[in-house]
Protein backbone atom coordinates (compact mmCIF):
# COMPACT_ATOMS: atom_id res chain seq x y z
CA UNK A 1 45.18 -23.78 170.41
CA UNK A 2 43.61 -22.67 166.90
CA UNK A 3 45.87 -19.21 167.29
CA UNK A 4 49.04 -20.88 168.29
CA UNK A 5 48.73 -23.39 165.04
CA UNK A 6 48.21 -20.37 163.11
CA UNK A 7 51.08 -18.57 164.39
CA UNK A 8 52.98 -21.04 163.63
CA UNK A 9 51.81 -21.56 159.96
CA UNK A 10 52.53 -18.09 159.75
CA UNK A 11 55.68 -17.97 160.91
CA UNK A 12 57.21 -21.03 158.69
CA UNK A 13 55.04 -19.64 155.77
CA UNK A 14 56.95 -16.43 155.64
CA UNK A 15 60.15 -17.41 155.96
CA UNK A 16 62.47 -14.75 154.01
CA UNK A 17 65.29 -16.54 151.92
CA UNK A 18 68.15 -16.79 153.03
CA UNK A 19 71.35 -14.56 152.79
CA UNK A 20 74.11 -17.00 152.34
CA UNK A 21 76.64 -14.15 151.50
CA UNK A 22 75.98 -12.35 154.42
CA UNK A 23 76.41 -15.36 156.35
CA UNK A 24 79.74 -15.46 154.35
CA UNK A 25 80.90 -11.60 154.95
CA UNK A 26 80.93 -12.63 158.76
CA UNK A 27 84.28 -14.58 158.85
CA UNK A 28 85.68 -12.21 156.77
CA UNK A 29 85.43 -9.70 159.53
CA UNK A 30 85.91 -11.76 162.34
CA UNK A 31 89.28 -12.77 160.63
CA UNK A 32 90.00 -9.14 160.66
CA UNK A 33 89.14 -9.08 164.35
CA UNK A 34 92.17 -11.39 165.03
CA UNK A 35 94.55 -10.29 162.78
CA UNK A 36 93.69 -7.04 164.57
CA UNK A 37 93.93 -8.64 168.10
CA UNK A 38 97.28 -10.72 167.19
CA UNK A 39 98.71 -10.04 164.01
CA UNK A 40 99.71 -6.06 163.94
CA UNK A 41 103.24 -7.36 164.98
CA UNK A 42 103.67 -9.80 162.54
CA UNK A 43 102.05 -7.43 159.25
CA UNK A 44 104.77 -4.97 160.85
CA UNK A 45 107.53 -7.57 160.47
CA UNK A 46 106.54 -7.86 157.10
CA UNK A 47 107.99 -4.55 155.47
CA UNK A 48 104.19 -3.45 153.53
CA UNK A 49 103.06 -0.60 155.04
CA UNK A 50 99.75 -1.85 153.08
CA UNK A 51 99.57 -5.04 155.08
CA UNK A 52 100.08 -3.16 158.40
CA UNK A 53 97.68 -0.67 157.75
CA UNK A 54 95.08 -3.68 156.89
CA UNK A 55 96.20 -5.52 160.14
CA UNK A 56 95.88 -2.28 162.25
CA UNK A 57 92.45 -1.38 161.05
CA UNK A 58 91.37 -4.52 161.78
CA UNK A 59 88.91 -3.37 164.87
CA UNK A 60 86.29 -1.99 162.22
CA UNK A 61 84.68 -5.56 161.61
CA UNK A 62 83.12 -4.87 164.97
CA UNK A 63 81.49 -2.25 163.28
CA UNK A 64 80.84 -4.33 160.54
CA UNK A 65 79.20 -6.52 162.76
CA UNK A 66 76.90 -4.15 164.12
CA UNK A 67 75.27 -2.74 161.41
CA UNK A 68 75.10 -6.55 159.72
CA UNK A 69 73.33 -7.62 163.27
CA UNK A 70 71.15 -4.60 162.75
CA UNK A 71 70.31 -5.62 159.16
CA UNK A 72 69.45 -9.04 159.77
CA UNK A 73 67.50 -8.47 162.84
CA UNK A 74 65.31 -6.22 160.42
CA UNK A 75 65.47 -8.49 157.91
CA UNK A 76 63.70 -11.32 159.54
CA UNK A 77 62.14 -9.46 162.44
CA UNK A 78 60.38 -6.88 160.83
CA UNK A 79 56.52 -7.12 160.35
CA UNK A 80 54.82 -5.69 157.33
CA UNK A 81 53.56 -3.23 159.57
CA UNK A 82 56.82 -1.75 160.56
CA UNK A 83 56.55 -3.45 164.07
CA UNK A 84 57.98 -6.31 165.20
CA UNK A 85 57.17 -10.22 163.30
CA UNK A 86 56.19 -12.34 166.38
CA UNK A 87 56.00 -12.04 170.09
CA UNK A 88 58.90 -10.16 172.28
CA UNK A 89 59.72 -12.97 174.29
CA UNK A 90 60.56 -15.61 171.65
CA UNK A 91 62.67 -12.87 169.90
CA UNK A 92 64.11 -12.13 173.21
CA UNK A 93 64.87 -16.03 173.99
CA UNK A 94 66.05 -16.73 170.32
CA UNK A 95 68.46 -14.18 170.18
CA UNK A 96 69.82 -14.76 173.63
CA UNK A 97 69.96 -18.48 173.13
CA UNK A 98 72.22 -17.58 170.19
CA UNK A 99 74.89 -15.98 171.85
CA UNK A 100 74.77 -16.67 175.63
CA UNK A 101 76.15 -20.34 175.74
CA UNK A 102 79.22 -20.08 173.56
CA UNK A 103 79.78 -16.36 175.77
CA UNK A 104 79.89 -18.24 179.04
CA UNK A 105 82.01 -21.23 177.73
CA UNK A 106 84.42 -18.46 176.49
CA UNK A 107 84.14 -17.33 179.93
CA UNK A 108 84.86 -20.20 181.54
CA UNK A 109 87.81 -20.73 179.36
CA UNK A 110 89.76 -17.64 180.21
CA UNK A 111 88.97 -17.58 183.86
CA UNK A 112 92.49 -19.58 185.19
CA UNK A 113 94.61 -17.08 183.27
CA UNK A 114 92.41 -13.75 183.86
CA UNK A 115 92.28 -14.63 187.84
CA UNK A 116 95.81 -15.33 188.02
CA UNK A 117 97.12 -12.57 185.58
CA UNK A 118 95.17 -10.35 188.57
CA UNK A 119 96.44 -11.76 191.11
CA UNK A 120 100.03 -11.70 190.16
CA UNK A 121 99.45 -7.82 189.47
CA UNK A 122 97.46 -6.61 192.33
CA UNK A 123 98.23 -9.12 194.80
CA UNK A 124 95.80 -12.01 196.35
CA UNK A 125 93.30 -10.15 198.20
CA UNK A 126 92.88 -7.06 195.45
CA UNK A 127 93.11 -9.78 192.43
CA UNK A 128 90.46 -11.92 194.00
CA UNK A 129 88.55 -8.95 194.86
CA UNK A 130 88.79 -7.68 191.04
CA UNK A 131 88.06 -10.91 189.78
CA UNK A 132 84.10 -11.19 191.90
CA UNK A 133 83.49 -7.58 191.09
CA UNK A 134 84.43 -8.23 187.86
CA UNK A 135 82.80 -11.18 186.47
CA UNK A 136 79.09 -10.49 187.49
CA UNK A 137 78.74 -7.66 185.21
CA UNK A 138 80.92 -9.82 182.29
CA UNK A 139 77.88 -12.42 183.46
CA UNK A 140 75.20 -10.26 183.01
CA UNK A 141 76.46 -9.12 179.58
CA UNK A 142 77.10 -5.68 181.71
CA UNK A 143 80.67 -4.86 180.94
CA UNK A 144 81.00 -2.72 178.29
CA UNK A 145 78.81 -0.07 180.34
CA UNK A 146 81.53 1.21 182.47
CA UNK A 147 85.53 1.25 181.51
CA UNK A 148 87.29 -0.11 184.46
CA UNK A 149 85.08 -3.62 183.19
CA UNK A 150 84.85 -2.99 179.59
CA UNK A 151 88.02 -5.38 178.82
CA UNK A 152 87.85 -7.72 181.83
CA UNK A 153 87.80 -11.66 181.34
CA UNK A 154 87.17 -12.34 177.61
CA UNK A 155 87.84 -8.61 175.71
CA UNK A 156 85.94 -9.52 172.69
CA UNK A 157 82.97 -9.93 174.96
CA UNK A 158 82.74 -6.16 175.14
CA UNK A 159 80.52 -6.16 172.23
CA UNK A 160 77.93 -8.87 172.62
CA UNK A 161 77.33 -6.54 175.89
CA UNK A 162 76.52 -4.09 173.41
CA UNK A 163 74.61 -6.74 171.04
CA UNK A 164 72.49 -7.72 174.17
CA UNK A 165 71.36 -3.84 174.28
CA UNK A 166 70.83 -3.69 170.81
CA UNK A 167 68.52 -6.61 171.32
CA UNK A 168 66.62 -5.07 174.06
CA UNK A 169 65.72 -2.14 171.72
CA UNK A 170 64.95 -3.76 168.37
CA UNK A 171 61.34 -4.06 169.55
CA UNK A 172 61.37 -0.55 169.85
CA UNK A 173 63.76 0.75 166.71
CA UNK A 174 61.83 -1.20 164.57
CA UNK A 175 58.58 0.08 165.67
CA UNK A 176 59.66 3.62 165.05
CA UNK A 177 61.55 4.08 162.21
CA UNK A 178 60.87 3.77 159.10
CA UNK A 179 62.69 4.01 155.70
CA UNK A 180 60.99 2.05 153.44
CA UNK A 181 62.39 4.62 150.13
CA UNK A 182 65.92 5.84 148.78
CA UNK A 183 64.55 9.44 150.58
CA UNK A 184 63.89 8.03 153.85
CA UNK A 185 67.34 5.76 153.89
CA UNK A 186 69.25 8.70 153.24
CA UNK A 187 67.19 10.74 155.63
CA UNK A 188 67.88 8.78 158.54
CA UNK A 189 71.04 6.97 157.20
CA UNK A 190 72.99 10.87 157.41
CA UNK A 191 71.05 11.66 161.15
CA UNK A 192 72.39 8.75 162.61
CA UNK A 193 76.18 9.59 161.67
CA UNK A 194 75.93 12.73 162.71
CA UNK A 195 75.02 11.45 165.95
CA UNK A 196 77.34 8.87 165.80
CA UNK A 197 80.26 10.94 164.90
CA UNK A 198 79.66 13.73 167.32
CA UNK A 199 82.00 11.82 170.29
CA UNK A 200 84.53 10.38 168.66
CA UNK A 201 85.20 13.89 166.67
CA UNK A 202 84.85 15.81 170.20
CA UNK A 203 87.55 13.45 171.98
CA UNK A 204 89.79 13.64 168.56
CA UNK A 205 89.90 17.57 169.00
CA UNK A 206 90.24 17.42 172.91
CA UNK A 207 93.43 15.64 172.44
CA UNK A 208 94.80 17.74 170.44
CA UNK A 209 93.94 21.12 172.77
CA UNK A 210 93.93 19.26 176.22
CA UNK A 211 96.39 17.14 178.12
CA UNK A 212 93.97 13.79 178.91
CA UNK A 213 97.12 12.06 179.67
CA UNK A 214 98.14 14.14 182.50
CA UNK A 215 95.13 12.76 185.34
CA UNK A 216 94.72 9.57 186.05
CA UNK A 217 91.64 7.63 187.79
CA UNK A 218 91.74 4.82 189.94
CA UNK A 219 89.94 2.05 190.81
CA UNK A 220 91.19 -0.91 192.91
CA UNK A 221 94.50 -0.63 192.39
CA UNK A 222 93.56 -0.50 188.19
CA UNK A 223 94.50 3.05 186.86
CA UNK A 224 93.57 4.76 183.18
CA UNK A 225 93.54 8.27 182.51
CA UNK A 226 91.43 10.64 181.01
CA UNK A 227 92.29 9.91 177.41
CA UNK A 228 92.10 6.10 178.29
CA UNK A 229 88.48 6.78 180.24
CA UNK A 230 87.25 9.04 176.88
CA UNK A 231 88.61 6.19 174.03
CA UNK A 232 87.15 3.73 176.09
CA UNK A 233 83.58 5.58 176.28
CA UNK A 234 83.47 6.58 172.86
CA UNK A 235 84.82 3.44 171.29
CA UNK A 236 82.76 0.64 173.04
CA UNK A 237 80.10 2.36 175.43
CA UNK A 238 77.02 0.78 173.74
CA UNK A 239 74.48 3.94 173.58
CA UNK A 240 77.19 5.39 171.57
CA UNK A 241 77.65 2.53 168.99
CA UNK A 242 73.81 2.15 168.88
CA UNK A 243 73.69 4.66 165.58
CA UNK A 244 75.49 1.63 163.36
CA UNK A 245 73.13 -1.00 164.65
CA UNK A 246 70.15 1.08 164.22
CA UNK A 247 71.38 2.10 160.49
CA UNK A 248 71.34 -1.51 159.79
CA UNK A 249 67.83 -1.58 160.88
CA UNK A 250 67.31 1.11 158.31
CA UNK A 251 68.93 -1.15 155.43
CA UNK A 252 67.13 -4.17 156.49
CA UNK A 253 63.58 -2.00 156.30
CA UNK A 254 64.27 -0.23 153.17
CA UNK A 255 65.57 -3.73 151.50
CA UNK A 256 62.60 -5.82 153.09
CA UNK A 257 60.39 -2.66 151.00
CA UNK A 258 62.22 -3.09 147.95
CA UNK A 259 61.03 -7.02 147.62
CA UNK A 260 57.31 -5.58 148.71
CA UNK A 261 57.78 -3.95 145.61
CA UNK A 262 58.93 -6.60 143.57
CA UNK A 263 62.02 -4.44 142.95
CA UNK A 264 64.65 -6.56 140.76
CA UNK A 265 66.87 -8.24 143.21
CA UNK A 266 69.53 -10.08 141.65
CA UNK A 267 70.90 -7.53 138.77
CA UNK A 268 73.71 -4.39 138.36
CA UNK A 269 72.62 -2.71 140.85
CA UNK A 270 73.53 -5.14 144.01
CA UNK A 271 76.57 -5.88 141.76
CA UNK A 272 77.74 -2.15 141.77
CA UNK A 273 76.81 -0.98 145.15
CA UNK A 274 78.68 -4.46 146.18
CA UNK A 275 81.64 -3.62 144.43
CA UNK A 276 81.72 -0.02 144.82
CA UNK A 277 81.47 0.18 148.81
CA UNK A 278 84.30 -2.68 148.77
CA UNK A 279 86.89 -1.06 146.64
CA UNK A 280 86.43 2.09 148.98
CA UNK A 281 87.04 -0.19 152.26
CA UNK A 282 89.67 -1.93 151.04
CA UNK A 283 91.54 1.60 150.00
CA UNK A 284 90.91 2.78 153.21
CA UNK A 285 92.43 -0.32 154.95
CA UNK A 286 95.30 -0.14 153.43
CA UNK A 287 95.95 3.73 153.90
CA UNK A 288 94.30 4.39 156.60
CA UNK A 289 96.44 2.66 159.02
CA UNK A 290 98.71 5.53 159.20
CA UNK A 291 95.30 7.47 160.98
CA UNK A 292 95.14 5.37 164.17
CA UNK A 293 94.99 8.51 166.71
CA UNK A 294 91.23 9.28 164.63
CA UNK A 295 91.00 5.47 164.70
CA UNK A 296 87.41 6.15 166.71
CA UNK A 297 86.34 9.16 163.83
CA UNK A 298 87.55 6.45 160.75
CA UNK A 299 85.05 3.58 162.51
CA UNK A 300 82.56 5.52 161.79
CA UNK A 301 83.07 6.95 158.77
CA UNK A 302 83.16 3.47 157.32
CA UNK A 303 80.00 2.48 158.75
CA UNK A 304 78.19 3.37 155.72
CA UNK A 305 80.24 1.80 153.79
CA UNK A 306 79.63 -1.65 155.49
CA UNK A 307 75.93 -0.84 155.20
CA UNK A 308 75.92 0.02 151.43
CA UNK A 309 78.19 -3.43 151.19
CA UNK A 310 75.62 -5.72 152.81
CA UNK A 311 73.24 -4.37 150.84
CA UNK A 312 74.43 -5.02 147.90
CA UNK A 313 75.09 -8.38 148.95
CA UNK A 314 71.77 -8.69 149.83
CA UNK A 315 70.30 -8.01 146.40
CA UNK A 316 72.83 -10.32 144.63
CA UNK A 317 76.21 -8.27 144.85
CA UNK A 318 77.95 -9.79 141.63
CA UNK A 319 81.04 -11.51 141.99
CA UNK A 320 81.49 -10.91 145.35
CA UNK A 321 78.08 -12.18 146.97
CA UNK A 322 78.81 -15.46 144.57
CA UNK A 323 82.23 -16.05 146.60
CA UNK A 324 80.65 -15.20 149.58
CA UNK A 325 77.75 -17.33 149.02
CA UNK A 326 79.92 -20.61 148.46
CA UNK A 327 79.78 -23.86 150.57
CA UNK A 328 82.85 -23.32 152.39
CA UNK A 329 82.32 -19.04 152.99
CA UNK A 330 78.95 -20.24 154.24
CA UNK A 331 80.42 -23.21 156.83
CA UNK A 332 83.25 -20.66 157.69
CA UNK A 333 80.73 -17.95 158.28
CA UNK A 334 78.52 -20.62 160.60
CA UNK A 335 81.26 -21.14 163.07
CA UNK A 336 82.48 -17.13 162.55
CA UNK A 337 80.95 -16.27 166.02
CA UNK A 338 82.58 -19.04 167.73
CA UNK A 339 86.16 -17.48 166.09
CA UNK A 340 85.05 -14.07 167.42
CA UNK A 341 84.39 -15.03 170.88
CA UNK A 342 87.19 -17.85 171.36
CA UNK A 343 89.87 -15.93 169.76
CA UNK A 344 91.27 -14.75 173.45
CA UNK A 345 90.46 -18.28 175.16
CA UNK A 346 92.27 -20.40 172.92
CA UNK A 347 95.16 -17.95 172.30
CA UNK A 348 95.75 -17.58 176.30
CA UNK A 349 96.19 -21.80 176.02
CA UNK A 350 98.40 -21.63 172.09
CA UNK A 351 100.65 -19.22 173.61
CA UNK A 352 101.12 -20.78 176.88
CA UNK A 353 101.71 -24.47 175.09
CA UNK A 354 103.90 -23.11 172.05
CA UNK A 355 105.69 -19.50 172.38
CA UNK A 356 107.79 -17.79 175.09
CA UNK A 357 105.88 -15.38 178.36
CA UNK A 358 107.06 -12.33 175.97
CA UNK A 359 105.25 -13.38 172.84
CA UNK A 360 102.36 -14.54 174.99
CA UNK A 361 102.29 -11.60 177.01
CA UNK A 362 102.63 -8.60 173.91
CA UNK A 363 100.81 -10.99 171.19
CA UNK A 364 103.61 -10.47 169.19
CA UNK A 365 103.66 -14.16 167.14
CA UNK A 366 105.79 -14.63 163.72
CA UNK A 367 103.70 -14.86 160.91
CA UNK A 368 103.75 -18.66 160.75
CA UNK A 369 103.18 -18.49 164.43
CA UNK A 370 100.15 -16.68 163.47
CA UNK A 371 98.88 -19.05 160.82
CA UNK A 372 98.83 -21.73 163.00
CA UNK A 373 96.89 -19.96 165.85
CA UNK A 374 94.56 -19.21 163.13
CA UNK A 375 94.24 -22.77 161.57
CA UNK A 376 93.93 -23.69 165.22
CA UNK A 377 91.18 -21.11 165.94
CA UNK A 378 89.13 -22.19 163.02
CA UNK A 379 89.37 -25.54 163.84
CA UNK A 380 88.53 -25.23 167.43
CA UNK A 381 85.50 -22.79 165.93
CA UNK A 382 83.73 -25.44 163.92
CA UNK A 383 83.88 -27.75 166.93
CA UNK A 384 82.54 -25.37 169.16
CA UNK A 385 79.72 -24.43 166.94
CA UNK A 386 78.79 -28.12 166.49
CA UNK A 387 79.67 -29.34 169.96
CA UNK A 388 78.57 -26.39 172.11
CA UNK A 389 76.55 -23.28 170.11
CA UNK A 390 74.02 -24.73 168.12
CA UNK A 391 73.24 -27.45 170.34
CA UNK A 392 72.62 -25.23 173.74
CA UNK A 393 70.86 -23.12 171.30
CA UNK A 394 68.01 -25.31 170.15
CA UNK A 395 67.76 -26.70 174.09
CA UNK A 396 67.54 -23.33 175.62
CA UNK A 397 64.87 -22.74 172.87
CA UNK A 398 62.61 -25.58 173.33
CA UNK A 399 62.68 -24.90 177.20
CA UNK A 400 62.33 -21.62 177.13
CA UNK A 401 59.40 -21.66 174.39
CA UNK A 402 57.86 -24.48 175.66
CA UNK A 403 54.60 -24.42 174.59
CA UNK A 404 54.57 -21.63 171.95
CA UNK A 405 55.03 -20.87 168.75
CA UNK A 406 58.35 -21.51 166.39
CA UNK A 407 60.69 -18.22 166.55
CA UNK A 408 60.60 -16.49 162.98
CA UNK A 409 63.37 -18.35 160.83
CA UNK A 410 66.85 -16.45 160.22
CA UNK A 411 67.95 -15.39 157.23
CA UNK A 412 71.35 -16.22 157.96
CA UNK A 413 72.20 -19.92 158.47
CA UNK A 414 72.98 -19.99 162.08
């Protein structure tokens, strides 16, 4: 009882402060996410190559994501001993009470229209058939492992499949690297992309020597050929996208050692790397739309970018982190995960109540079509977050972890 009260002092005494513009940064890119998802028509439409590049690019914030999750996860996770801060199984139960409930609600949501979509393709008995095999592996947070299931029921869902990996490994990233100077950042920082970029660069060149388009592979009734099988490997298999969570990691560390230090925080030098890393994404958005058959190569070359960005909003970042840090980034960046996850639910029922089968079917809205699925979204985001996410989360906690010690504070407000 004595070690359990002093666990918990511990934990509550060492809460990190919190990263409001990070919390901020995470709308930004899951507004990306659906511009990408929905809007690549309608930026088309619009005669600005710039603004269609932006729109088309818009799959990177997963990336973004990942290396932020990685970050964060360091960031409050990470003991002063390099291991992990607390036991396994209340990180394990914190992290999937975060992101399980509003998952299967999002589920649940797009199950009428996914089941019937399949059965009006492939017929009752295959459509059925494809819907059982497919939805215990979207249950089990499974589907991004293989790509006949990578996409099925809720498509954004393909990368909290690969968020519930990188949560099984933290414990063990954590415990092994370690990059706690400049040196070591860099050090491990270049290693990763070079592992990361290895695929994507290997199925870039294959496509230009060999003709993946030319065999197909099928699967009940569901075909995709070779150049579908490799983008959908390399692109979203989540051993391959580990490098940009585990880089994250690495920031989070080396950051966590800078306050050890009592390294100056809030200065130029957050400010700059803030601003620098930015002005080189947003170039790169808007020209490097016209790149989309290397769209797999340019994800992760801007992976460091994102992870010089967050950290420079982490130690301040200027102008920027101040925006990001305001009261209404910060409530907009609560309910971001919620716009992530629902975008595909709620669209499925927008479409089907307000535009015509074609527009639903190619998500191919006007622009003021757009705005309003947007306003919608957002709207429909802050309910669920209030309604549904954090709710479930704190009663999966206190049943789950009844009995034991508070999980660690995050430094994000979620």
């Amino acid at each position: 009882m004595i070690q359990q009260a002093a666990a918990v002092r511990t934990a509550i005494g060492s809460r990190r402060p919190q990263l409001d513009a990070l919390t901020g940064l995470r709308i930004v890119a899951a507004l990306h996410v659906t511009l990408f998802h929905f809007g690549v028509s309608a930026a088309a439409s619009s005669g600005s190559a710039v603004v269609e590049s932006i729109a088309r690019l818009g799959f990177s914030g997963v990336g973004l994501f990942f290396v932020l999750s990685g970050f964060v996860l360091a960031y409050n996770y990470a003991g002063d001993d390099g291991g992990l801060r607390g036991d396994r199984r209340s990180f394990v139960v914190a992290r999937f009470s975060r992101i399980y409930p509003l998952f299967v609600f999002a589920l649940l949501l797009t199950a009428p229209s996914y089941i019937a979509q399949l059965v009006e393709l492939f017929g009752p008995r295959v459509g059925l058939l494809r819907a059982a095999l497919t939805s215990v592996p979207a249950l089990l947070m499974l589907q991004a492992w293989t790509p006949f299931t990578l996409l099925s029921w809720n498509g954004p869902g393909w990368s909290l499949s690969a968020e519930a990996f990188f949560y099984l490994t933290f414990p063990w990233i954590v415990g092994r690297l370690r990059c706690t100077t400049w040196r070591q950042l860099a050090g491990a920082g270049a290693a990763l992309f070079a592992v990361a970029i290895a695929a994507p660069l290997a199925l870039f060149i294959a496509g230009r020597f060999v003709p993946l388009e030319s065999t197909t592979v099928r699967i009940l009734g569901g075909a995709l050929t070779l150049h579908d099988l490799g983008e959908r490997t390399v692109g979203f298999n989540p051993l391959l996208r580990l490098p940009e969570f585990a880089f994250g990691v690495c920031l989070g560390q080396y950051h966590l050692a800078r306050r050890a230090r009592g390294a100056p925080l809030g200065g130029g030098r957050g400010a700059w790397l803030a601003a620098g890393s930015s002005a080189v994404l947003v170039a790169l958005f808007c020209f490097g739309g016209r790149f989309t058959d290397a769209r797999y190569v340019l994800q992760i070359v801007m992976f460091p970018l994102f992870g010089l960005l967050i950290l420079g909003l982490a130690e301040g970042g200027g102008a920027l982190g101040r925006f990001l840090a305001t009261r209404p980034m910060v409530r907009l960046g609560e309910a971001s995960y919620a716009v992530y996850i629902l975008q595909v639910p709620l669209w499925l029922i927008f479409a089907k109540a307000l535009l015509t089968p074609e527009v639903r079917a190619e998500r191919t809205p006007s622009a003021l079509a757009l705005l309003a699925f947007v306003a919608v979204l957002v709207a429909a985001s802050f309910l669920a977050y209030g309604l549904i996410e954090a709710p479930a989360r704190e009663w999966l906690k206190q049943r789950l972890l009844a009995g034991r010690s508070r999980p660690v504070a995050s430094a994000l407000r979620t």
